[in-house]
PDB file of N, CA and C in Angstrom:
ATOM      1  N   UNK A   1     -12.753  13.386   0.090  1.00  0.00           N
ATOM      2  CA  UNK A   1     -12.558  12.499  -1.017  1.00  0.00           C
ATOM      3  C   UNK A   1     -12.309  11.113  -0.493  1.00  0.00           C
ATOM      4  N   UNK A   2     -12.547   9.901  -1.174  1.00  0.00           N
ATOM      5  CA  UNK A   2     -12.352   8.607  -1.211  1.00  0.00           C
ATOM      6  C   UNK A   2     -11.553   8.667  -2.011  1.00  0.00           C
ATOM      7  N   UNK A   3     -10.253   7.593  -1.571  1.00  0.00           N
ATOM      8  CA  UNK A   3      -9.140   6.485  -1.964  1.00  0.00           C
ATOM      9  C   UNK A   3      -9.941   5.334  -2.377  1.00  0.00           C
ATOM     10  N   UNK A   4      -9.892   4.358  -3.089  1.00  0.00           N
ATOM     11  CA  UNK A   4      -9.174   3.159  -3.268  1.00  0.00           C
ATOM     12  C   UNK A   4      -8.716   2.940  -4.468  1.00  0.00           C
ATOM     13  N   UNK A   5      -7.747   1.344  -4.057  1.00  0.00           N
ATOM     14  CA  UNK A   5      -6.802   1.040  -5.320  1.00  0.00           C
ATOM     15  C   UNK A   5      -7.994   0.170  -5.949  1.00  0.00           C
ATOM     16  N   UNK A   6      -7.572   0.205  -7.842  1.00  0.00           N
ATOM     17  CA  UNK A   6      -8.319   0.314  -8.451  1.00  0.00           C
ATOM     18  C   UNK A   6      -8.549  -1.077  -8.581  1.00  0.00           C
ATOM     19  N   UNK A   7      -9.541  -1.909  -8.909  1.00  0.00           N
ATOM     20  CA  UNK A   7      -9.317  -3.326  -8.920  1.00  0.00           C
ATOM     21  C   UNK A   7      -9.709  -4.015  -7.698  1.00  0.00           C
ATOM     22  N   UNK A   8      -9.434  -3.511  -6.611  1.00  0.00           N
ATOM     23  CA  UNK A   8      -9.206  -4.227  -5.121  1.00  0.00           C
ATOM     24  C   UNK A   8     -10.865  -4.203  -4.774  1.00  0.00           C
ATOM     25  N   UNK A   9     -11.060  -4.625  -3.600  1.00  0.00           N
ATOM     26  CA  UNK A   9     -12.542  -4.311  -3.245  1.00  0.00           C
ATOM     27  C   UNK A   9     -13.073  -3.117  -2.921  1.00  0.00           C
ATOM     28  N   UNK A  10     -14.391  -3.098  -2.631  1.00  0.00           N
ATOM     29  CA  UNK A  10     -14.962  -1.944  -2.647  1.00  0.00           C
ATOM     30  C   UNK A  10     -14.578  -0.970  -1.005  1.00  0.00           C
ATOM     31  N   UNK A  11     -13.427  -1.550  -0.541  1.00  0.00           N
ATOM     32  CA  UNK A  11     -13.824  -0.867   0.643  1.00  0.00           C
ATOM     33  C   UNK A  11     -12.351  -0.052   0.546  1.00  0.00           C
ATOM     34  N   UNK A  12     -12.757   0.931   0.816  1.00  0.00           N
ATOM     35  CA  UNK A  12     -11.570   2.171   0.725  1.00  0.00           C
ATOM     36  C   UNK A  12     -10.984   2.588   1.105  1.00  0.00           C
ATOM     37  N   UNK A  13      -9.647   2.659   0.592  1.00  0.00           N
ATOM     38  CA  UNK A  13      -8.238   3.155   1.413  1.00  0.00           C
ATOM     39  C   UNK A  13      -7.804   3.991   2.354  1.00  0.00           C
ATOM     40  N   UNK A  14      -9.038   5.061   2.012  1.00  0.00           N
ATOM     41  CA  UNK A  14      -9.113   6.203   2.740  1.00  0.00           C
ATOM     42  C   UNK A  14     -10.821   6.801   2.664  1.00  0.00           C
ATOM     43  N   UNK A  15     -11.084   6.866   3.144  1.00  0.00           N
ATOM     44  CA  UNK A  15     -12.866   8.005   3.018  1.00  0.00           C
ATOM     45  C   UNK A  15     -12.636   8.806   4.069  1.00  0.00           C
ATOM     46  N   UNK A  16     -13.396  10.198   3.170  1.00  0.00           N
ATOM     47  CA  UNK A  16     -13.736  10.964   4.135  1.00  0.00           C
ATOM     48  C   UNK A  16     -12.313  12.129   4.056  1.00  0.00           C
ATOM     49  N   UNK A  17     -11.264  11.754   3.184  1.00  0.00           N
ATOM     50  CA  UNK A  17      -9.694  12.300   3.445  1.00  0.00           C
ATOM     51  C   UNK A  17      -9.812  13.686   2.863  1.00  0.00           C
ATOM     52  N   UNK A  18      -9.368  14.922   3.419  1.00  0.00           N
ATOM     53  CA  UNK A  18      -9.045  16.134   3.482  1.00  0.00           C
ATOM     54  C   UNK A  18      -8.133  16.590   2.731  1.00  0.00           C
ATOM     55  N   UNK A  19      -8.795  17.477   1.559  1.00  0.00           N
ATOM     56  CA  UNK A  19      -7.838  17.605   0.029  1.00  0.00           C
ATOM     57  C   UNK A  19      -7.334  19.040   0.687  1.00  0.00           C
ATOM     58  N   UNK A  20      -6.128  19.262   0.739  1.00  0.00           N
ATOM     59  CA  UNK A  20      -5.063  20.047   1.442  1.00  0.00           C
ATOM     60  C   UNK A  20      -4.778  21.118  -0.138  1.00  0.00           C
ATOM     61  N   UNK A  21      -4.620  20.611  -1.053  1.00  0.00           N
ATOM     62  CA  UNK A  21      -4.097  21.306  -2.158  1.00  0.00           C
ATOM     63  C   UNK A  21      -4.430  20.673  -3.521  1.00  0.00           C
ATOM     64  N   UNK A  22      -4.949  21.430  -4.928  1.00  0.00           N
ATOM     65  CA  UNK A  22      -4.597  20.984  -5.690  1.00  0.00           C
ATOM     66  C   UNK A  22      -3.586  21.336  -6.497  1.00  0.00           C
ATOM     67  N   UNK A  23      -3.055  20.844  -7.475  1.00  0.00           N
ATOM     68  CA  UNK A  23      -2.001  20.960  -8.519  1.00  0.00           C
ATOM     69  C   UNK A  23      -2.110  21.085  -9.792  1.00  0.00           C
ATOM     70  N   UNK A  24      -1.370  21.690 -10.466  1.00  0.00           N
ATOM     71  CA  UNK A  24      -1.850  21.239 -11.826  1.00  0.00           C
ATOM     72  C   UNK A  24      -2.736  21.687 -12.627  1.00  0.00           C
ATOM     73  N   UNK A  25      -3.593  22.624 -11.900  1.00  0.00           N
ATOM     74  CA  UNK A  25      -5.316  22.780 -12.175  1.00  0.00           C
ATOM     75  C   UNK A  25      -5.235  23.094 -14.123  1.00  0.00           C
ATOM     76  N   UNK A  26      -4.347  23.658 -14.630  1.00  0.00           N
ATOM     77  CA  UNK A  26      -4.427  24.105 -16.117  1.00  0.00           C
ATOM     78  C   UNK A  26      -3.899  22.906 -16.796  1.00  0.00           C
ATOM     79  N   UNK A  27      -3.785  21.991 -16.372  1.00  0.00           N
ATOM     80  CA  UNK A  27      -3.620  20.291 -17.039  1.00  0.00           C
ATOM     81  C   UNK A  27      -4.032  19.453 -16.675  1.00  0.00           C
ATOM     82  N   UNK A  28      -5.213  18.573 -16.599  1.00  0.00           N
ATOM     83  CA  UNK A  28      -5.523  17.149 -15.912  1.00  0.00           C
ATOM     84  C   UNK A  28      -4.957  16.372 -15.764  1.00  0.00           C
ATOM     85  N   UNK A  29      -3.897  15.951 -16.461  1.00  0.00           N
ATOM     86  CA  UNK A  29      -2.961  15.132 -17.037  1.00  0.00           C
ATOM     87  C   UNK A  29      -2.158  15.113 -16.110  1.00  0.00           C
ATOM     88  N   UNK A  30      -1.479  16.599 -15.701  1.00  0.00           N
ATOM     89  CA  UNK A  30      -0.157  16.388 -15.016  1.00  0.00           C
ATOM     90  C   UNK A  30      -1.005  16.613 -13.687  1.00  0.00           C
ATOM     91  N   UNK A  31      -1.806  17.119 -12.961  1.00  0.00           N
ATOM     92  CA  UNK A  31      -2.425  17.602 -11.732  1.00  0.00           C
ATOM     93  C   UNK A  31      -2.562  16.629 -10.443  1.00  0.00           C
ATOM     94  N   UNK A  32      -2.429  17.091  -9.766  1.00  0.00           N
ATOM     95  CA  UNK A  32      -2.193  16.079  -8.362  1.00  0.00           C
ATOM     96  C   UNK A  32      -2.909  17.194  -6.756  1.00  0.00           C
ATOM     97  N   UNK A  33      -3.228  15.702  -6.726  1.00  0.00           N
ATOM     98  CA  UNK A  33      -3.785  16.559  -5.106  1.00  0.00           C
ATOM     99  C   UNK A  33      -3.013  16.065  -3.541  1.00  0.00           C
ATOM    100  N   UNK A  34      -2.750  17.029  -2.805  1.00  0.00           N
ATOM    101  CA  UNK A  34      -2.129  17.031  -1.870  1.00  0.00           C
ATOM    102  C   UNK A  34      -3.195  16.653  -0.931  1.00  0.00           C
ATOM    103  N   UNK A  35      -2.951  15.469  -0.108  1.00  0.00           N
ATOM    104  CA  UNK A  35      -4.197  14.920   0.517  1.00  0.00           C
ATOM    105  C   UNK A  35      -3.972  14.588   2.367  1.00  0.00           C
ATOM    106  N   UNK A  36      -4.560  14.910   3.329  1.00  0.00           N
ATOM    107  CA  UNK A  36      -4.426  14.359   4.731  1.00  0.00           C
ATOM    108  C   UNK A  36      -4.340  13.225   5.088  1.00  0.00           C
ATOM    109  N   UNK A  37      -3.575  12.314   5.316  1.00  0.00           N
ATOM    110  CA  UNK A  37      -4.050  11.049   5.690  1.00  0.00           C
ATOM    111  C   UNK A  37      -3.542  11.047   6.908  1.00  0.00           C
ATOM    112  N   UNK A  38      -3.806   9.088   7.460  1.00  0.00           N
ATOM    113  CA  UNK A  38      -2.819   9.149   8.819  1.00  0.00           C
ATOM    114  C   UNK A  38      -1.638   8.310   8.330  1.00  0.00           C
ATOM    115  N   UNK A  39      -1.130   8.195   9.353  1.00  0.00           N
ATOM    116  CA  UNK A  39       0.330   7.731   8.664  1.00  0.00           C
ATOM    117  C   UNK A  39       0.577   6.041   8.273  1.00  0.00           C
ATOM    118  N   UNK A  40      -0.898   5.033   9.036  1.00  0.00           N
ATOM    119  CA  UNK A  40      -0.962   4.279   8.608  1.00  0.00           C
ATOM    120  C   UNK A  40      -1.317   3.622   7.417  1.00  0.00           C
ATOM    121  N   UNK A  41      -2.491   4.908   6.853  1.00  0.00           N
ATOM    122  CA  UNK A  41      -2.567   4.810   5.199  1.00  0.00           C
ATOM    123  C   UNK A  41      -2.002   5.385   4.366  1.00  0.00           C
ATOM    124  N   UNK A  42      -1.450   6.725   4.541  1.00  0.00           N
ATOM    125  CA  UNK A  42      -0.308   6.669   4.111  1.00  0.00           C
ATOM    126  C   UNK A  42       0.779   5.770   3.649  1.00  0.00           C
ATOM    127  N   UNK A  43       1.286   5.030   4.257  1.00  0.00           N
ATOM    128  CA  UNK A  43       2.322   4.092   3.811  1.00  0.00           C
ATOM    129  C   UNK A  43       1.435   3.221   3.000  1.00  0.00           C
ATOM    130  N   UNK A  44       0.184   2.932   3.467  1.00  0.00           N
ATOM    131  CA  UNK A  44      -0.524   1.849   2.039  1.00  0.00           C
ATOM    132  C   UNK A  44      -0.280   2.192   0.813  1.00  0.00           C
ATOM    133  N   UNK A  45      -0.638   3.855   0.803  1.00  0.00           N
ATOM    134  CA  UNK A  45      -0.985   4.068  -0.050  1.00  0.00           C
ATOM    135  C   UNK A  45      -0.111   4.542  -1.133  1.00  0.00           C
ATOM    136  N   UNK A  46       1.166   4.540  -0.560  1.00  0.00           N
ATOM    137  CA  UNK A  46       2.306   4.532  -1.537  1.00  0.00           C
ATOM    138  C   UNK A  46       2.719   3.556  -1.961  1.00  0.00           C
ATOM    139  N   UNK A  47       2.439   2.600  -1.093  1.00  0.00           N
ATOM    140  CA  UNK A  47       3.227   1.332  -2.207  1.00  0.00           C
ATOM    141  C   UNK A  47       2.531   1.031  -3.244  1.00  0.00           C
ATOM    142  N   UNK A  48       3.178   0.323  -4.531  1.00  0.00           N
ATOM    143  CA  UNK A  48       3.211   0.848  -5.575  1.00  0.00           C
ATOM    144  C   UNK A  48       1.542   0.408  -5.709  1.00  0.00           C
ATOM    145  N   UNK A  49       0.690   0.659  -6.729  1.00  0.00           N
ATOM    146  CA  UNK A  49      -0.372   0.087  -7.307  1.00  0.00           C
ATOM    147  C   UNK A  49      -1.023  -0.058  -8.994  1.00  0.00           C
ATOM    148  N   UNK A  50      -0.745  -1.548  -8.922  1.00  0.00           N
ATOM    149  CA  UNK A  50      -0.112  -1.636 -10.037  1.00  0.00           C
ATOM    150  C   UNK A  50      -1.969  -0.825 -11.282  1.00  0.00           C
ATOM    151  N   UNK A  51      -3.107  -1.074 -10.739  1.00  0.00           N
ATOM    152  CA  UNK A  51      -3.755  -0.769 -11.618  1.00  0.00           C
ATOM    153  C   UNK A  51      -4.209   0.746 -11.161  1.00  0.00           C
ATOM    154  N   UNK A  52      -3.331   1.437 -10.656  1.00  0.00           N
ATOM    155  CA  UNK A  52      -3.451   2.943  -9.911  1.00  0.00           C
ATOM    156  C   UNK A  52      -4.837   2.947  -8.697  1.00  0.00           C
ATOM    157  N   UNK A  53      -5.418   4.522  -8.435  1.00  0.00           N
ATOM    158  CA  UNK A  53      -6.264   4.218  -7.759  1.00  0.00           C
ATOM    159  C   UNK A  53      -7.421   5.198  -8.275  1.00  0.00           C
ATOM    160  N   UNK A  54      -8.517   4.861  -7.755  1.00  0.00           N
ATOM    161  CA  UNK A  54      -9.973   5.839  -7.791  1.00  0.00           C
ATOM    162  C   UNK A  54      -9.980   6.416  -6.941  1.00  0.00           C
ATOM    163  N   UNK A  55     -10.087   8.023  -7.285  1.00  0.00           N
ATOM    164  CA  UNK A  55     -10.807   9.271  -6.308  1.00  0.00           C
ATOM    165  C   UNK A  55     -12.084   9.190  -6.614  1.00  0.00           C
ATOM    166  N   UNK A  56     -12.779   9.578  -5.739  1.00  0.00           N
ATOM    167  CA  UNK A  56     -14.140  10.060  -5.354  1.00  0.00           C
ATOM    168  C   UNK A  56     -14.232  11.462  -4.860  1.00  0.00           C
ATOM    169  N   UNK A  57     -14.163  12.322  -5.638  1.00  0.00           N
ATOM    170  CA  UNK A  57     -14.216  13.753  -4.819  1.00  0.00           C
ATOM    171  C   UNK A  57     -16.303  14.176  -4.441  1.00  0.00           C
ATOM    172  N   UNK A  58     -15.960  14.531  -3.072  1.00  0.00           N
ATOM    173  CA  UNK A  58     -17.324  14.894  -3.091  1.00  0.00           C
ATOM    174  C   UNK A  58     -17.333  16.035  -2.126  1.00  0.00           C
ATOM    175  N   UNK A  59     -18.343  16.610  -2.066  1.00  0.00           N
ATOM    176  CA  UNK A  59     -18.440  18.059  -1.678  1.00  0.00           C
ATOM    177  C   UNK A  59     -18.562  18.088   0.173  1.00  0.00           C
ATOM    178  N   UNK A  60     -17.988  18.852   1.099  1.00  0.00           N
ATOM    179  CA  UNK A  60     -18.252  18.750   2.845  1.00  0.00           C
ATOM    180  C   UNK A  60     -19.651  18.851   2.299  1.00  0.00           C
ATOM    181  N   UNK A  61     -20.439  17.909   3.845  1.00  0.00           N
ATOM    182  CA  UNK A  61     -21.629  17.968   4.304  1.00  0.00           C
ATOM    183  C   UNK A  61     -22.234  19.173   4.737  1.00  0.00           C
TER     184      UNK A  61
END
């Protein structure tokens, strides 16, 4: 899957990142995915964002 924050440019927070878990699956609403990063985007990617962010889920090669 692709990261980025929503609004920002096209180049992404994360690509390529390793969906570990999903959540939620019987609500969209509340559901969340548990994701690999490194620890340098990681910390990006928590601070706050104010217009949230875009996933890109796409299928391994």
């Amino acid at each position: 899957m692709d990261l980025f924050r929503a609004g920002r440019s096209a180049e992404p927070t994360a690509r390529a990142a390793l969906v570990l878990e999903v959540t939620g699956t019987d609500d969209p609403l509340t559901g969340g995915l548990l994701v690999a990063l490194t620890p340098a985007v990681a910390k990006e990617t928590v601070r706050y964002a104010a217009g949230g962010y875009v996933v890109i889920i796409h299928p391994d090669p």
